[in-house]
C-alpha atoms as a PDB file:
ATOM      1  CA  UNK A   1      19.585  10.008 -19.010  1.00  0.00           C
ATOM      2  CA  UNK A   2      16.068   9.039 -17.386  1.00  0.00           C
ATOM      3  CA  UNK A   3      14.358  11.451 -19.611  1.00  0.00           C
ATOM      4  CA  UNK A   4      15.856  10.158 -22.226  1.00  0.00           C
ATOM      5  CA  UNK A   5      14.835   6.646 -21.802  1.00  0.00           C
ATOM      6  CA  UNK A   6      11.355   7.531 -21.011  1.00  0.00           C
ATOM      7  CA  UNK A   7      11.595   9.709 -24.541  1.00  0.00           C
ATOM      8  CA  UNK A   8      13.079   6.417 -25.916  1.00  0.00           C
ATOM      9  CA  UNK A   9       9.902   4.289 -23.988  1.00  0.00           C
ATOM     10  CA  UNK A  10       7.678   6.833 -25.350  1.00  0.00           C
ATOM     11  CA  UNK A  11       8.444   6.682 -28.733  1.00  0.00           C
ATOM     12  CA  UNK A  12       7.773   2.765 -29.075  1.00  0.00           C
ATOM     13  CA  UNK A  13       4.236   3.096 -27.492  1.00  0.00           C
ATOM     14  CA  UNK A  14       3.994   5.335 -30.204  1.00  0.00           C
ATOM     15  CA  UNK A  15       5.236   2.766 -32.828  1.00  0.00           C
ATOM     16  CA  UNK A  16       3.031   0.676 -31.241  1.00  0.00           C
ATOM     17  CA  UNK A  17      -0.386   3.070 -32.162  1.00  0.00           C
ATOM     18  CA  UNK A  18       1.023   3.498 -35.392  1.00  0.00           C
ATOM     19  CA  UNK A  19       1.490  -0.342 -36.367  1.00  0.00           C
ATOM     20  CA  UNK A  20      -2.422  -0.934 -34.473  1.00  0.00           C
ATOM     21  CA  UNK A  21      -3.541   1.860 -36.973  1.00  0.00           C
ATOM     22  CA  UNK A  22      -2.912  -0.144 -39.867  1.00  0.00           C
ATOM     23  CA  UNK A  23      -4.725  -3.354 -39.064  1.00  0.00           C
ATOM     24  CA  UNK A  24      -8.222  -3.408 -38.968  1.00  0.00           C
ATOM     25  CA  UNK A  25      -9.587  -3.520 -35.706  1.00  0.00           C
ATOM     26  CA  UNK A  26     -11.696  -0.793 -33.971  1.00  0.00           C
ATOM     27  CA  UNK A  27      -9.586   1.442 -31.347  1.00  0.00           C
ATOM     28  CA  UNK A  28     -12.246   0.373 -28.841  1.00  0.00           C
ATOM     29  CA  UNK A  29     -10.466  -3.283 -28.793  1.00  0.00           C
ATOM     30  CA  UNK A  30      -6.956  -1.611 -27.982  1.00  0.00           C
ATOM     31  CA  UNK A  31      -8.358   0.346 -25.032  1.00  0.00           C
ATOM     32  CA  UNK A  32     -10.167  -2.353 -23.724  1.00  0.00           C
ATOM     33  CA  UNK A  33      -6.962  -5.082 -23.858  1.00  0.00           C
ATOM     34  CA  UNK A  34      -4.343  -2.740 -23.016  1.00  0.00           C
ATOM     35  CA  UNK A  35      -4.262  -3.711 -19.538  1.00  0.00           C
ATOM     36  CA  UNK A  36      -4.325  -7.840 -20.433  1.00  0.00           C
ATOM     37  CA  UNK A  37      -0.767  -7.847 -19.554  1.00  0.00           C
ATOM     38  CA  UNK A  38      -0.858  -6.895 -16.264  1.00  0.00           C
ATOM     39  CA  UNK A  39      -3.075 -10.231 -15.772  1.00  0.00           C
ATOM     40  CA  UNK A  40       0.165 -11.857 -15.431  1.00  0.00           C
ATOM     41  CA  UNK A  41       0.757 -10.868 -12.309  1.00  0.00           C
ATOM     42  CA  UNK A  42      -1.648 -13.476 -11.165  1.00  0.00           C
ATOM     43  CA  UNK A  43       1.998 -15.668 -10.932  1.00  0.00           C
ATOM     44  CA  UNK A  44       2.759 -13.666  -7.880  1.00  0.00           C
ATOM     45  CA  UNK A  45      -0.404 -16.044  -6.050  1.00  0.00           C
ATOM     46  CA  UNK A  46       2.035 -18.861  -6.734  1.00  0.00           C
ATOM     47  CA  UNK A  47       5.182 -17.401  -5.778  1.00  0.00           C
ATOM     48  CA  UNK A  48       7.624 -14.070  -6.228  1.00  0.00           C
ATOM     49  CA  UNK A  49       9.836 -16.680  -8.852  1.00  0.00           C
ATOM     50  CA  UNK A  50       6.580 -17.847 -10.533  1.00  0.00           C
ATOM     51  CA  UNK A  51       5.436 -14.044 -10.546  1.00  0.00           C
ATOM     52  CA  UNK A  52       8.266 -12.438 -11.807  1.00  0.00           C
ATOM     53  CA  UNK A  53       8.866 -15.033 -14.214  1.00  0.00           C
ATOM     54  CA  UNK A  54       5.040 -14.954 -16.610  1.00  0.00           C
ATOM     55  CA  UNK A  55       5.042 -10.998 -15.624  1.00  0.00           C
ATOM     56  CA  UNK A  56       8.622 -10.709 -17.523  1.00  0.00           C
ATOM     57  CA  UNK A  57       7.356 -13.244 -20.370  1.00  0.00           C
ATOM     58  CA  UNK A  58       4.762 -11.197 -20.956  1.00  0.00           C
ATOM     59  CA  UNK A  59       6.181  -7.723 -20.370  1.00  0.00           C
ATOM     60  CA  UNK A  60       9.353  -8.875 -22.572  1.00  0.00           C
ATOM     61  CA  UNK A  61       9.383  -6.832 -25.664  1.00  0.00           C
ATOM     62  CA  UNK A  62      11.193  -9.119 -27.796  1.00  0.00           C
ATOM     63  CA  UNK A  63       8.009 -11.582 -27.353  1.00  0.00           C
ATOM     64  CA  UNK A  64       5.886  -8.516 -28.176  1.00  0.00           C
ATOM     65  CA  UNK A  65       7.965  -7.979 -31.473  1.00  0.00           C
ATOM     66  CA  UNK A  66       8.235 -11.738 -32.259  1.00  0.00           C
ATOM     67  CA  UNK A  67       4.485 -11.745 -32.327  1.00  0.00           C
ATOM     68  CA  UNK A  68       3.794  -9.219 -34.305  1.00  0.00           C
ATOM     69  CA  UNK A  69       6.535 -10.388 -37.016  1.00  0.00           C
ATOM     70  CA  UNK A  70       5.375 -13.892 -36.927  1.00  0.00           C
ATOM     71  CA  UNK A  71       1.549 -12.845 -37.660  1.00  0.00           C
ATOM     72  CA  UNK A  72       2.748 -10.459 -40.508  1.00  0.00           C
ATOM     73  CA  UNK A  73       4.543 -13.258 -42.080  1.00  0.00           C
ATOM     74  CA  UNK A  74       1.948 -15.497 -42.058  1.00  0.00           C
ATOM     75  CA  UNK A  75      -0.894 -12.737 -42.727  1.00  0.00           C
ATOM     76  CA  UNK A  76      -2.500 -13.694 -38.879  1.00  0.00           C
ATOM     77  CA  UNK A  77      -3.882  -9.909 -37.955  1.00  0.00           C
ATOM     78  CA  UNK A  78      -4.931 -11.061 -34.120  1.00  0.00           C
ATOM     79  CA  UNK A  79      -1.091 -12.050 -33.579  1.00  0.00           C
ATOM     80  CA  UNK A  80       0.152  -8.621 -35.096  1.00  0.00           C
ATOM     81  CA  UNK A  81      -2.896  -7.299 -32.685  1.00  0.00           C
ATOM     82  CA  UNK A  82      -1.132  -9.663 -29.326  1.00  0.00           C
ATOM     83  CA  UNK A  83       1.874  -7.831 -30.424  1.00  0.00           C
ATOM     84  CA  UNK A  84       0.976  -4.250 -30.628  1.00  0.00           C
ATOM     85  CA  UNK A  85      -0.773  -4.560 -27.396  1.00  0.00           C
ATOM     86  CA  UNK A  86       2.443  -5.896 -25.629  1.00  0.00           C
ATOM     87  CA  UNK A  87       4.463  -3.181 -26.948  1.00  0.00           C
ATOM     88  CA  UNK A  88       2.255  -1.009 -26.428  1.00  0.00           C
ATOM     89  CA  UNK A  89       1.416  -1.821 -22.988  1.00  0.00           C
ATOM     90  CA  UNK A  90       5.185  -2.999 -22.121  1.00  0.00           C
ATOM     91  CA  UNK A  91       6.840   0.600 -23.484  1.00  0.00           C
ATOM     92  CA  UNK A  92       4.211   2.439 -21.382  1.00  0.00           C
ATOM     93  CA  UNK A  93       4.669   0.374 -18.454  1.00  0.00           C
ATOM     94  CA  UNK A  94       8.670   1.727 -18.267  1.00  0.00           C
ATOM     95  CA  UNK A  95       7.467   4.923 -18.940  1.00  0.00           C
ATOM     96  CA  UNK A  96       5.725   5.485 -15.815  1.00  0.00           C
ATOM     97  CA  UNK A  97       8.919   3.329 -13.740  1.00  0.00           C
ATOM     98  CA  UNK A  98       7.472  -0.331 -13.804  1.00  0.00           C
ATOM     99  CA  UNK A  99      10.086  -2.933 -15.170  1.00  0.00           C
ATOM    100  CA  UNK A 100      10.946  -5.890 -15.311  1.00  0.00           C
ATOM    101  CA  UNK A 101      10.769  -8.067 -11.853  1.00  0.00           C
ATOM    102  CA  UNK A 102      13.544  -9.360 -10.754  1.00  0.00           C
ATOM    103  CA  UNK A 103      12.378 -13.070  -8.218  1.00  0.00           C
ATOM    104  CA  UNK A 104      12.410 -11.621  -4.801  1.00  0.00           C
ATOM    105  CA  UNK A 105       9.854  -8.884  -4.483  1.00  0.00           C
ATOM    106  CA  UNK A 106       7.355  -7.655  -7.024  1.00  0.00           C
ATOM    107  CA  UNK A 107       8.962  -4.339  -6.329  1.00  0.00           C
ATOM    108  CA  UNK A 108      12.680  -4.728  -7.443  1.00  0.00           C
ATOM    109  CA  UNK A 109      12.324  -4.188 -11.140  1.00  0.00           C
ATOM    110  CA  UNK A 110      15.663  -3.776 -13.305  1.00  0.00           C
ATOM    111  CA  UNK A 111      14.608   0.659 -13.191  1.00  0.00           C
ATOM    112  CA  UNK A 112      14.906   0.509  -9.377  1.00  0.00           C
ATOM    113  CA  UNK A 113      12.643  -0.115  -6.566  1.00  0.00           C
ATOM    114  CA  UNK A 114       9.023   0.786  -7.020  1.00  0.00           C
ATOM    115  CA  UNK A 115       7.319   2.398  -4.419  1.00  0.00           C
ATOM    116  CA  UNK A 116       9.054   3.763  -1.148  1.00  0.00           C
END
């Protein structure tokens, strides 16, 4: 079943490259702000609950999908952009094992414990 979700993961960075592919920005801006996300781990200098909380909001694929929609609707290419990178970025991130936080610990994420 692991594979299978990693397959699953996989696929949707995928989607992701394909949907970038079509607007009209070089590939050197995806490789240089696929790693923005991870910024918002800057919460955890608050607290784990702040933390967890803006690294979820911004790891939350739905928010990554809303994006995107909402800047093909109203013909906005930099918020299709936001939401390919989030996708992109997100889907990759549960590839490798690193989910969503739960408040406690940056390590408790909802695919296990990360790290020994």
């Amino acid at each position: 079943m692991n594979n299978l979700l990693k397959l699953e993961e996989f696929s949707l960075f995928g989607l992701s490259l394909f949907l970038f592919s079509q607007l009209d920005y070089g590939w050197g801006w995806y490789a240089l702000l696929f790693l923005a996300p991870d910024l918002s781990m800057a919460g955890y200098l608050a607290n784990p609950q702040v933390g967890a909380w803006a690294y979820n909001l911004v790891h939350h694929k739905g928010l990554a999908v809303a994006l995107y929609m909402l800047g093909y609707l109203l013909a906005v290419p930099w918020l299709m952009f936001v939401g390919t990178i989030l996708l992109g970025h997100s889907s990759l991130d549960r590839v490798f094992g690193y989910g969503l936080k739960y408040p406690d610990a940056f390590q408790n994420t909802h695919l296990g414990r990360i790290g020994r």
